[in-house]
PDB file of N, CA and C in Angstrom:
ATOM      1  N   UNK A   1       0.845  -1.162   0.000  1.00  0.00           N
ATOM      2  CA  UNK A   1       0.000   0.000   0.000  1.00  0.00           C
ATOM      3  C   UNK A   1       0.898   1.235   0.000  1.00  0.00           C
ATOM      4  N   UNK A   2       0.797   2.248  -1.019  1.00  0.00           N
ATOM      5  CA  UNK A   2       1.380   3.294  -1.139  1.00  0.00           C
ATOM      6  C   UNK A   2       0.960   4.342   0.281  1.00  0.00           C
ATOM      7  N   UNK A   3       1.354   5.056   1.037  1.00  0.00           N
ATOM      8  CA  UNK A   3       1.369   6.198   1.816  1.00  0.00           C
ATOM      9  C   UNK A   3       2.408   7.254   1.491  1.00  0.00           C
ATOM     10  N   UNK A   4       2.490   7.404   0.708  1.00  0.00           N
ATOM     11  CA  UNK A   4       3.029   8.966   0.271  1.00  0.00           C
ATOM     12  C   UNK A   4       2.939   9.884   1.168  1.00  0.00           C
ATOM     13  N   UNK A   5       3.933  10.744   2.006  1.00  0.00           N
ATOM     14  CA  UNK A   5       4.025  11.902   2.727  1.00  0.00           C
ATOM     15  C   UNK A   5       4.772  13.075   2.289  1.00  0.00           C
ATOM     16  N   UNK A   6       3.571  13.975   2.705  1.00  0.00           N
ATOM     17  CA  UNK A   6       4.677  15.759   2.528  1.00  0.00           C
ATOM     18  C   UNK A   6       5.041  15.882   3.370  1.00  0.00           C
ATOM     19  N   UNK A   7       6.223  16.935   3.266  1.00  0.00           N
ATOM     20  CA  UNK A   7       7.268  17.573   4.241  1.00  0.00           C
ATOM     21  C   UNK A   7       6.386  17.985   5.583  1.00  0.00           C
ATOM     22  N   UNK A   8       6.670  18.026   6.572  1.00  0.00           N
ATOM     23  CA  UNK A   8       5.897  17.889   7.978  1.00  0.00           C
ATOM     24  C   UNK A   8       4.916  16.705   8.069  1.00  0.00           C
ATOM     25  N   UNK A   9       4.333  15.960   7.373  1.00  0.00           N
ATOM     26  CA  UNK A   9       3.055  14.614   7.949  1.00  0.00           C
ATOM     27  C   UNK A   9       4.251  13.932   8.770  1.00  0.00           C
ATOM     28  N   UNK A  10       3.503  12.999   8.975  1.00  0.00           N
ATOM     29  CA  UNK A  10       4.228  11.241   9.490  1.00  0.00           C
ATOM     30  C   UNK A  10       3.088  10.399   9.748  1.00  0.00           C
ATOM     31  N   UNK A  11       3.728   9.106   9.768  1.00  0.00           N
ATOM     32  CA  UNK A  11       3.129   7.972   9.833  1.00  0.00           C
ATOM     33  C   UNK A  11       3.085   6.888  11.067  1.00  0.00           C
ATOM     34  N   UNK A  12       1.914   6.293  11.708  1.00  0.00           N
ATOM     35  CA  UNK A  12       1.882   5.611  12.647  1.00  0.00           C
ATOM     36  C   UNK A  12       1.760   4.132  12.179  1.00  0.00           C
ATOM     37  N   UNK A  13       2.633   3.334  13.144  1.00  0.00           N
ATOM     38  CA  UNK A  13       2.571   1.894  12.640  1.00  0.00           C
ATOM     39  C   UNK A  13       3.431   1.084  13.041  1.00  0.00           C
ATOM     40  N   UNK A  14       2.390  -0.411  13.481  1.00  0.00           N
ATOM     41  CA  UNK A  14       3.235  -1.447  14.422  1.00  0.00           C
ATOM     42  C   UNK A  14       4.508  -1.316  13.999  1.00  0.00           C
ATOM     43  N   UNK A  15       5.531  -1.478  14.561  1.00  0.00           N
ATOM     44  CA  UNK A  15       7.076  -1.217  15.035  1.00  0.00           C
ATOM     45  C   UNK A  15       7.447  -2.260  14.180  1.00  0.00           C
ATOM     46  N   UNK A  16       6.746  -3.519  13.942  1.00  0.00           N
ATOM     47  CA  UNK A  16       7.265  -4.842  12.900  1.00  0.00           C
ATOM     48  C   UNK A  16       6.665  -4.495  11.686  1.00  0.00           C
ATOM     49  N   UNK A  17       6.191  -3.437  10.868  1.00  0.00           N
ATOM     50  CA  UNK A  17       5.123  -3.151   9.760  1.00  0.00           C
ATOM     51  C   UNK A  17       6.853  -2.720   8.489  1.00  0.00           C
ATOM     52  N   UNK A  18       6.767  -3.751   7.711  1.00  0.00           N
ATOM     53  CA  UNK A  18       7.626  -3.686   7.355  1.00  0.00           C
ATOM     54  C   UNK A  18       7.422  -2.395   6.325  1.00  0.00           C
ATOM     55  N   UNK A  19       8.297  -1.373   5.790  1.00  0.00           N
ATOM     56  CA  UNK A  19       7.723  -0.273   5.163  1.00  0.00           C
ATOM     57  C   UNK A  19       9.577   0.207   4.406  1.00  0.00           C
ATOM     58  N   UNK A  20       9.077   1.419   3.899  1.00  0.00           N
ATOM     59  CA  UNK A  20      10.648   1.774   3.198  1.00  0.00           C
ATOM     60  C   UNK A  20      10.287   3.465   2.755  1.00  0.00           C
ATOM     61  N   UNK A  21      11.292   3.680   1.976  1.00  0.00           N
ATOM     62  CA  UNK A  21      11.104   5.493   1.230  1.00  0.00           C
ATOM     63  C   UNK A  21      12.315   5.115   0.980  1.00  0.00           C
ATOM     64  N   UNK A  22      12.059   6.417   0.168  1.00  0.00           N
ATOM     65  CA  UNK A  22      13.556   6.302  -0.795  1.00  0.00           C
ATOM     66  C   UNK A  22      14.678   7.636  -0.006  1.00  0.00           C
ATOM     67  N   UNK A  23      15.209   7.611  -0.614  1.00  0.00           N
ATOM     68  CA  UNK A  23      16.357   8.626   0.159  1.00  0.00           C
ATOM     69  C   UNK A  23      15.792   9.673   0.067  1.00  0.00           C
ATOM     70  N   UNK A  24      16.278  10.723   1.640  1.00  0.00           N
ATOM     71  CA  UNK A  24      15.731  12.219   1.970  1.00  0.00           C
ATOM     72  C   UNK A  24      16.259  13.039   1.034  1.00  0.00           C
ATOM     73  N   UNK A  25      15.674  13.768   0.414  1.00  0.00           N
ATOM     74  CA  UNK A  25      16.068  14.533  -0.385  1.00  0.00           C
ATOM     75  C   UNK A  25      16.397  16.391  -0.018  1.00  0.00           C
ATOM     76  N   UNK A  26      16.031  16.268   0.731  1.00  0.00           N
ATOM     77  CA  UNK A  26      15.507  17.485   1.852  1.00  0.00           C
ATOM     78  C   UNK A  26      16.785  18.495   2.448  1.00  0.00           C
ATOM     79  N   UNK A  27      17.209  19.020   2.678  1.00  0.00           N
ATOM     80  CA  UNK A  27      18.352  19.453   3.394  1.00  0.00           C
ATOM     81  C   UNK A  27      18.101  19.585   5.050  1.00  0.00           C
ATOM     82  N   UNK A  28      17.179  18.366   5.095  1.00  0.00           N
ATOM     83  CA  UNK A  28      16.611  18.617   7.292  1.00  0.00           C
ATOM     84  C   UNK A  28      16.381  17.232   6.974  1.00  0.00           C
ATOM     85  N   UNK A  29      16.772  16.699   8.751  1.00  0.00           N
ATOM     86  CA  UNK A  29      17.041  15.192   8.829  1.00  0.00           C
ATOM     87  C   UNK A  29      15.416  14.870   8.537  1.00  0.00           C
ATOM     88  N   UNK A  30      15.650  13.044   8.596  1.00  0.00           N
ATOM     89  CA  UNK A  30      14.278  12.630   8.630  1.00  0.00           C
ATOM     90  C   UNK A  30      14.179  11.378  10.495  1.00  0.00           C
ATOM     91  N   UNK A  31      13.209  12.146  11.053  1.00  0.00           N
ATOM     92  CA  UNK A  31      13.148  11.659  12.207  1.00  0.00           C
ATOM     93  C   UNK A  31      12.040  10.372  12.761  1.00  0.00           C
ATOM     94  N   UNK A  32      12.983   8.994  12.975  1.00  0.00           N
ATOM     95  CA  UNK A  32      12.277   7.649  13.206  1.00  0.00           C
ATOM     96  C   UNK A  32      12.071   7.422  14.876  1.00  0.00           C
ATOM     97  N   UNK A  33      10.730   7.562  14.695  1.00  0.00           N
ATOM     98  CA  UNK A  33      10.703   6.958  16.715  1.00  0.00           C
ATOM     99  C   UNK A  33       9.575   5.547  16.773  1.00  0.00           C
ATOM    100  N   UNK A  34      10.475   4.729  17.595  1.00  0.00           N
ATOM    101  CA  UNK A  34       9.459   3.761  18.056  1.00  0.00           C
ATOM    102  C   UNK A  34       8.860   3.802  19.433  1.00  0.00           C
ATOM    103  N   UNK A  35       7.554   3.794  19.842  1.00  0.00           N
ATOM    104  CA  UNK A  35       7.572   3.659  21.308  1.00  0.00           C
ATOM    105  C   UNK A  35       6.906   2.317  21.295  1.00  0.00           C
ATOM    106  N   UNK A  36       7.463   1.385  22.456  1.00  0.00           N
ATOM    107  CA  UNK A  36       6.761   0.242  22.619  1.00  0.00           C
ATOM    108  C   UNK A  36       6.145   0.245  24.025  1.00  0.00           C
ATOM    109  N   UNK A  37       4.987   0.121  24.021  1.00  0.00           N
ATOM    110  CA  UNK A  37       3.801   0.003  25.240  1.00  0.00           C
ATOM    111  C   UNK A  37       3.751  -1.230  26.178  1.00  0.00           C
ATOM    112  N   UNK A  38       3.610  -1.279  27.122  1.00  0.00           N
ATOM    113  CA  UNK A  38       4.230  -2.921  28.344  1.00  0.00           C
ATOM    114  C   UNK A  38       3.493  -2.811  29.017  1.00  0.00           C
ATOM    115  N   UNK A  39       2.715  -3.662  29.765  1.00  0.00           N
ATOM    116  CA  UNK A  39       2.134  -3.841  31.239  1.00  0.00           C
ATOM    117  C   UNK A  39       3.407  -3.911  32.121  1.00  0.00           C
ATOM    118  N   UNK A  40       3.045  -3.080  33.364  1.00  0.00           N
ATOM    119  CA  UNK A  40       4.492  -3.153  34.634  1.00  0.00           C
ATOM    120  C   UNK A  40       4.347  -5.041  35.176  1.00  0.00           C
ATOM    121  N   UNK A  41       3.597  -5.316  34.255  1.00  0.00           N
ATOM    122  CA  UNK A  41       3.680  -7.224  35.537  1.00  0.00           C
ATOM    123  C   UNK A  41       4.679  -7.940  34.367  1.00  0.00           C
ATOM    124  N   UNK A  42       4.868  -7.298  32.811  1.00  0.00           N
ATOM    125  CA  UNK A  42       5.685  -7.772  32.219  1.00  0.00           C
ATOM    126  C   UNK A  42       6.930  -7.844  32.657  1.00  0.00           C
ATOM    127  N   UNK A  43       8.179  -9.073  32.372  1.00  0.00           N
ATOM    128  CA  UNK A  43       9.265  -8.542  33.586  1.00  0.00           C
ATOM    129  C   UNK A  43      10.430  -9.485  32.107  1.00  0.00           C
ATOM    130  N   UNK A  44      11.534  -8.940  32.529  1.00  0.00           N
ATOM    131  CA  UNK A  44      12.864  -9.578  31.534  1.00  0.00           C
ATOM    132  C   UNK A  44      13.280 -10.921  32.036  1.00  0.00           C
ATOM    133  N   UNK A  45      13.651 -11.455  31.478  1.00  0.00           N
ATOM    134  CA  UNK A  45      13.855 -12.864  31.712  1.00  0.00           C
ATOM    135  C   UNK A  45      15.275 -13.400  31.738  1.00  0.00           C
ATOM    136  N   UNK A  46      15.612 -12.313  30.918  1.00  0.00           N
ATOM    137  CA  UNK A  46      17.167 -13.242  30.603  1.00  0.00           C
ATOM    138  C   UNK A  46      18.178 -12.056  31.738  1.00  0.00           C
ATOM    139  N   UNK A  47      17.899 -10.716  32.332  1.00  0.00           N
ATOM    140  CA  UNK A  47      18.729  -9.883  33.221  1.00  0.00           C
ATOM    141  C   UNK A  47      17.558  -9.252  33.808  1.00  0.00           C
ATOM    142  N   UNK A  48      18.472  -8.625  34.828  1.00  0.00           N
ATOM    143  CA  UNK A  48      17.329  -8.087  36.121  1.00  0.00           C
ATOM    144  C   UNK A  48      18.078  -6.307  35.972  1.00  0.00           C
ATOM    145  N   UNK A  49      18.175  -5.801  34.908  1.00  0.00           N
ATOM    146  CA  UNK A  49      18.532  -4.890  35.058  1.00  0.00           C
ATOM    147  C   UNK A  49      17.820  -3.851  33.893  1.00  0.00           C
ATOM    148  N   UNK A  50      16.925  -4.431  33.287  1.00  0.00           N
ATOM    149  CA  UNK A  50      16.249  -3.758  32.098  1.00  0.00           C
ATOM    150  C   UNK A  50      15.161  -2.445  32.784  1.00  0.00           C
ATOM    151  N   UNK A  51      15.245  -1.688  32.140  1.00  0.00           N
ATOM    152  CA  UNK A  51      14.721   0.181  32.105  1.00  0.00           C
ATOM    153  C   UNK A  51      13.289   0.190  31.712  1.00  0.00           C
ATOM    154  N   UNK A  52      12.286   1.174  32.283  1.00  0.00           N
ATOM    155  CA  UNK A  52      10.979   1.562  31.456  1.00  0.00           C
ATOM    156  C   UNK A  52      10.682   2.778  31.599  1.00  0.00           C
ATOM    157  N   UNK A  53      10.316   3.232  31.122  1.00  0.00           N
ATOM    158  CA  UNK A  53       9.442   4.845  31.635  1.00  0.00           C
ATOM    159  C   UNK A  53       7.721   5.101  31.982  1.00  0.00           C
ATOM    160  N   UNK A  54       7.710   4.872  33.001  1.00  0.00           N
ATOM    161  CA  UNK A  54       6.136   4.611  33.370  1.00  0.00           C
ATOM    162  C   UNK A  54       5.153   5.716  33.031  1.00  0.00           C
ATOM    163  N   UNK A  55       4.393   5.576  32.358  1.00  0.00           N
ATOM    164  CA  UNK A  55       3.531   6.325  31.547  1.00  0.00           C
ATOM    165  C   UNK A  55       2.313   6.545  31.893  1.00  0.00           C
ATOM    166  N   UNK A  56       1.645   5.866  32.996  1.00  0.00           N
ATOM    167  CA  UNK A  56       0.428   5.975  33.168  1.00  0.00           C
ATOM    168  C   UNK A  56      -0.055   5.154  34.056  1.00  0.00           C
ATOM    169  N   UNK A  57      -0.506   5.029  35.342  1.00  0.00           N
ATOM    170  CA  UNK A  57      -0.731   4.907  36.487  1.00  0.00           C
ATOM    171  C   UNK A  57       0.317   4.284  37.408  1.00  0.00           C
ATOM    172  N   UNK A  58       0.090   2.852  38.010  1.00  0.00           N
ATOM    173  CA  UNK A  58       1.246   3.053  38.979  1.00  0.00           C
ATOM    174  C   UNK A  58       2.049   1.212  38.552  1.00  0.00           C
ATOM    175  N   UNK A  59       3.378   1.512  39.297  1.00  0.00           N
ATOM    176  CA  UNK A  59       3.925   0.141  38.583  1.00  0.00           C
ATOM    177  C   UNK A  59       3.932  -0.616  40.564  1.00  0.00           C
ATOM    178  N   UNK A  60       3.177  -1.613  40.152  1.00  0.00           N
ATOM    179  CA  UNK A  60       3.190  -2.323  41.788  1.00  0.00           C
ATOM    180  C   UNK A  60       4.150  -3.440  41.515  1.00  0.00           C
ATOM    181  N   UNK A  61       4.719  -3.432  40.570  1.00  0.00           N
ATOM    182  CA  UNK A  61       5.550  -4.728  40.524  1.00  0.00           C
ATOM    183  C   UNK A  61       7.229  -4.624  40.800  1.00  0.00           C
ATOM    184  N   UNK A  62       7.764  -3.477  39.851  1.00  0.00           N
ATOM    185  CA  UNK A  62       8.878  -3.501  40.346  1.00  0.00           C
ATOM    186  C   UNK A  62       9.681  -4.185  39.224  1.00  0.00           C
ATOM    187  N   UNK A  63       9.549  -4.604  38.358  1.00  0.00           N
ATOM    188  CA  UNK A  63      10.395  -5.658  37.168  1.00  0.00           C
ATOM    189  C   UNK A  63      11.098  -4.680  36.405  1.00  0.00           C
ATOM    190  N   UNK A  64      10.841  -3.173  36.472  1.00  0.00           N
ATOM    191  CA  UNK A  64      11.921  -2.513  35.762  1.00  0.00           C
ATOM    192  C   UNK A  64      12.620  -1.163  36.877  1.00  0.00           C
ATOM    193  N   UNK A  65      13.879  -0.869  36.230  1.00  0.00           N
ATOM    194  CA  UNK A  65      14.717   0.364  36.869  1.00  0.00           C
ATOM    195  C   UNK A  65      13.524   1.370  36.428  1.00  0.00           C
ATOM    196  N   UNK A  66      13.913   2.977  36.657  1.00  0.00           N
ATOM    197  CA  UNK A  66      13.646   3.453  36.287  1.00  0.00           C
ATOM    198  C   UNK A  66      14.288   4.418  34.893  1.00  0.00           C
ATOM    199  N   UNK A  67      13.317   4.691  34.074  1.00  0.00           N
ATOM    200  CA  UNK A  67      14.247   5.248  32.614  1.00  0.00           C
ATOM    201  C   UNK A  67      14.261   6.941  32.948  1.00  0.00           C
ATOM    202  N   UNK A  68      15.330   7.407  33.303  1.00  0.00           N
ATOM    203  CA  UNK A  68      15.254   8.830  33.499  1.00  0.00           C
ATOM    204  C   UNK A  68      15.296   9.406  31.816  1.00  0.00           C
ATOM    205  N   UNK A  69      14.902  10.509  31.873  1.00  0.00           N
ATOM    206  CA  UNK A  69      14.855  11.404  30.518  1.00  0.00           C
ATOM    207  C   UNK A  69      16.133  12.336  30.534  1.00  0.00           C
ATOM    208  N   UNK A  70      16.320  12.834  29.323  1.00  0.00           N
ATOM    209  CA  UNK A  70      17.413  13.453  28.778  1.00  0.00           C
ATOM    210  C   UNK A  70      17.223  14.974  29.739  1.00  0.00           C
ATOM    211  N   UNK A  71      18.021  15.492  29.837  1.00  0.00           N
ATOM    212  CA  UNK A  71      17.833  16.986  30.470  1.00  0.00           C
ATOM    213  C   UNK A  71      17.835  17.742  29.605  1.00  0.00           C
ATOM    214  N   UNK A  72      18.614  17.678  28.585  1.00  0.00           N
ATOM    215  CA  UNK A  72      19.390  18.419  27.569  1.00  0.00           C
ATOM    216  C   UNK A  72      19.733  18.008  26.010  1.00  0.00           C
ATOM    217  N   UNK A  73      19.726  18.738  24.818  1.00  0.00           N
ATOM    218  CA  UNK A  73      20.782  17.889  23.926  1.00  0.00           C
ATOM    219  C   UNK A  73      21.486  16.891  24.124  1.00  0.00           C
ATOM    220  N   UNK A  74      21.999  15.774  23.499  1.00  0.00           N
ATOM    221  CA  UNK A  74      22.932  14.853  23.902  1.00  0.00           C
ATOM    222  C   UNK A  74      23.944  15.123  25.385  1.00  0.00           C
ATOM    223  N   UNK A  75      22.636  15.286  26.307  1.00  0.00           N
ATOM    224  CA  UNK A  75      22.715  15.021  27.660  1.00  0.00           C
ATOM    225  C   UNK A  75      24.020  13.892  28.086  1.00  0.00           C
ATOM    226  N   UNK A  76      25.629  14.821  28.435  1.00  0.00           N
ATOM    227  CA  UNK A  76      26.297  13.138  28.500  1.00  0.00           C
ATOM    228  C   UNK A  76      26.027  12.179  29.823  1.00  0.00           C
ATOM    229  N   UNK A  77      25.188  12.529  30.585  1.00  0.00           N
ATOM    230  CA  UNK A  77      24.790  11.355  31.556  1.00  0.00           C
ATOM    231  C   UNK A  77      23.844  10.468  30.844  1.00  0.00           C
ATOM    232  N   UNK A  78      22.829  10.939  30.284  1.00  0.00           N
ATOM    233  CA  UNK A  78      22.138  10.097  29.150  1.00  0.00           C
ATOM    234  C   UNK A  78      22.488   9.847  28.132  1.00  0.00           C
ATOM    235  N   UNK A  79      23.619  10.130  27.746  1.00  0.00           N
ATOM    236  CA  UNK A  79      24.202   9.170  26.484  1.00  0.00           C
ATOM    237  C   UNK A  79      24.920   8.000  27.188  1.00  0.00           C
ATOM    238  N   UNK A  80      25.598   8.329  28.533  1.00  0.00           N
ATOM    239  CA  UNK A  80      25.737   7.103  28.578  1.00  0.00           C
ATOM    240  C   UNK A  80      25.028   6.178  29.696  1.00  0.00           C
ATOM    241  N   UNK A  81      24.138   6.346  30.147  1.00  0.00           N
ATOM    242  CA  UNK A  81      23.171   5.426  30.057  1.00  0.00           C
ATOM    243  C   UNK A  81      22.881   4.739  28.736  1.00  0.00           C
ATOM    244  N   UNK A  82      22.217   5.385  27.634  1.00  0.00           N
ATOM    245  CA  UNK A  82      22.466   4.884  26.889  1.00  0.00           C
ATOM    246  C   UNK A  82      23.149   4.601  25.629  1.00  0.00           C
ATOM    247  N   UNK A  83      24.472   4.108  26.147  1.00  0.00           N
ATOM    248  CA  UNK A  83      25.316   3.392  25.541  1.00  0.00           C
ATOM    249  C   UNK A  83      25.566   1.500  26.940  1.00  0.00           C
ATOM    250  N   UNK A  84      25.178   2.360  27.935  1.00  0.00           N
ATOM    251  CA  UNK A  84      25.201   0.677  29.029  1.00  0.00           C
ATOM    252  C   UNK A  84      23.787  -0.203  28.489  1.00  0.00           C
ATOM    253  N   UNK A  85      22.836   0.694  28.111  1.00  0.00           N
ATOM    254  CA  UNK A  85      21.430   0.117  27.782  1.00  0.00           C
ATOM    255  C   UNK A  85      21.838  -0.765  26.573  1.00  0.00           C
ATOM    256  N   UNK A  86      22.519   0.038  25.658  1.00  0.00           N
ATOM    257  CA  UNK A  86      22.977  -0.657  24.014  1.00  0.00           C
ATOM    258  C   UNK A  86      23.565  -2.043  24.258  1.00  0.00           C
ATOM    259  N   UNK A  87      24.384  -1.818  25.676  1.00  0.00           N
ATOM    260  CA  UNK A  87      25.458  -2.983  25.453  1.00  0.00           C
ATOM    261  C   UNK A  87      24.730  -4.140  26.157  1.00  0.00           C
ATOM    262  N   UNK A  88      23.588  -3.856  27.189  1.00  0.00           N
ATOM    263  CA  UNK A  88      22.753  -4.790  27.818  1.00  0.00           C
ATOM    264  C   UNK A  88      21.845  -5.042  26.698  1.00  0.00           C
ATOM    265  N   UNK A  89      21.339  -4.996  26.164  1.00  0.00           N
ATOM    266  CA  UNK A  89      20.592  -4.953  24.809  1.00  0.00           C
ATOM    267  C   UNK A  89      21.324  -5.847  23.895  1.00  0.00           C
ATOM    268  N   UNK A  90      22.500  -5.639  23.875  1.00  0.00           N
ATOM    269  CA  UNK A  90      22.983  -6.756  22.712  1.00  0.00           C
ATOM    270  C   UNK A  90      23.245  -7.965  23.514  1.00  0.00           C
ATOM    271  N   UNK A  91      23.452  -7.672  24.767  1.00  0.00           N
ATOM    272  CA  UNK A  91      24.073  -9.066  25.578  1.00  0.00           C
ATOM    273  C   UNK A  91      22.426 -10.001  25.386  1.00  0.00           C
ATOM    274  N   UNK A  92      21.682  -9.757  25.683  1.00  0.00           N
ATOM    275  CA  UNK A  92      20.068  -9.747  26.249  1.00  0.00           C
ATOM    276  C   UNK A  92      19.863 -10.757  24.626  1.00  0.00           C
ATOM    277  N   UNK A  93      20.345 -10.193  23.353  1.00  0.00           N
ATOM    278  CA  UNK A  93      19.925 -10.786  22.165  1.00  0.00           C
ATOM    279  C   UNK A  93      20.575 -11.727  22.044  1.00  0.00           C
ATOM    280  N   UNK A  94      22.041 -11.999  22.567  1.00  0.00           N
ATOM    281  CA  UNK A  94      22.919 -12.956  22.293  1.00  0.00           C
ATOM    282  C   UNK A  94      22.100 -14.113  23.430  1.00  0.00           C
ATOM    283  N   UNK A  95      21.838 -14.083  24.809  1.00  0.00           N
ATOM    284  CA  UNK A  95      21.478 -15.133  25.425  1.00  0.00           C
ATOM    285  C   UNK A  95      19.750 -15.516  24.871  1.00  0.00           C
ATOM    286  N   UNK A  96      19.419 -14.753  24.543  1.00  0.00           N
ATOM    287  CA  UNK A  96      17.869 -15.249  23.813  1.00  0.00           C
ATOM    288  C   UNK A  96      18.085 -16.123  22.592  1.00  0.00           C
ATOM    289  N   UNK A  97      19.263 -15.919  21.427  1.00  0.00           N
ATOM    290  CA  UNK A  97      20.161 -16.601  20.586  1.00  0.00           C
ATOM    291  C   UNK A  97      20.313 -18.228  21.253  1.00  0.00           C
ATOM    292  N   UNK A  98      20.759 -17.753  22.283  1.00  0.00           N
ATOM    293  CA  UNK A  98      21.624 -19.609  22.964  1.00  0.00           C
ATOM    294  C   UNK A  98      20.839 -20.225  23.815  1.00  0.00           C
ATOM    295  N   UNK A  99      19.376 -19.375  24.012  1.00  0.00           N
ATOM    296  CA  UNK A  99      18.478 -20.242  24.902  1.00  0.00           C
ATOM    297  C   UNK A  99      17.615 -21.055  24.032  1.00  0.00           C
TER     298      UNK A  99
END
């Protein structure tokens, strides 16, 4: 299915919705966000150290840290958070791999 966009629209859609465009032609970046939505009773399986940002009422469970937000531009306390998140993230894919 074609969705064609002008300069300022965007598009909503499951995070697995496989899709494409051709190169920006534009002289201003083109900006990709995923947010993925969780119940707090959901919990990680393979480390006990995985992040969320609670969005909407209360978490009684406890299965995630908390995800602090950026303060700033490439905030360097939040870059490197996440860059420890990146590297727990790849570890997390490799033992899901060998389980």
């Amino acid at each position: 299915m074609l969705c064609p966009l002008r300069p300022g629209e965007a598009s909503f859609h499951h995070g697995w919705t496989l899709h494409s465009s051709r190169p920006n032609q534009s002289g201003d970046r083109r900006i990709g966000l995923n947010i993925q939505y969780l119940s707090p009773s959901v919990r990680q399986t393979l480390h006990d150290r995985d992040t969320a940002m609670l969005v909407r009422g209360e978490d009684g469970y406890g299965n995630f840290g908390t995800d602090l937000p950026a303060t700033s531009d490439l905030d360097p306390a939040a870059m490197e958070r996440r860059a420890e998140q990146g590297a727990l993230i790849k570890g997390t894919y490799v033992k899901a791999r060998e389980a």
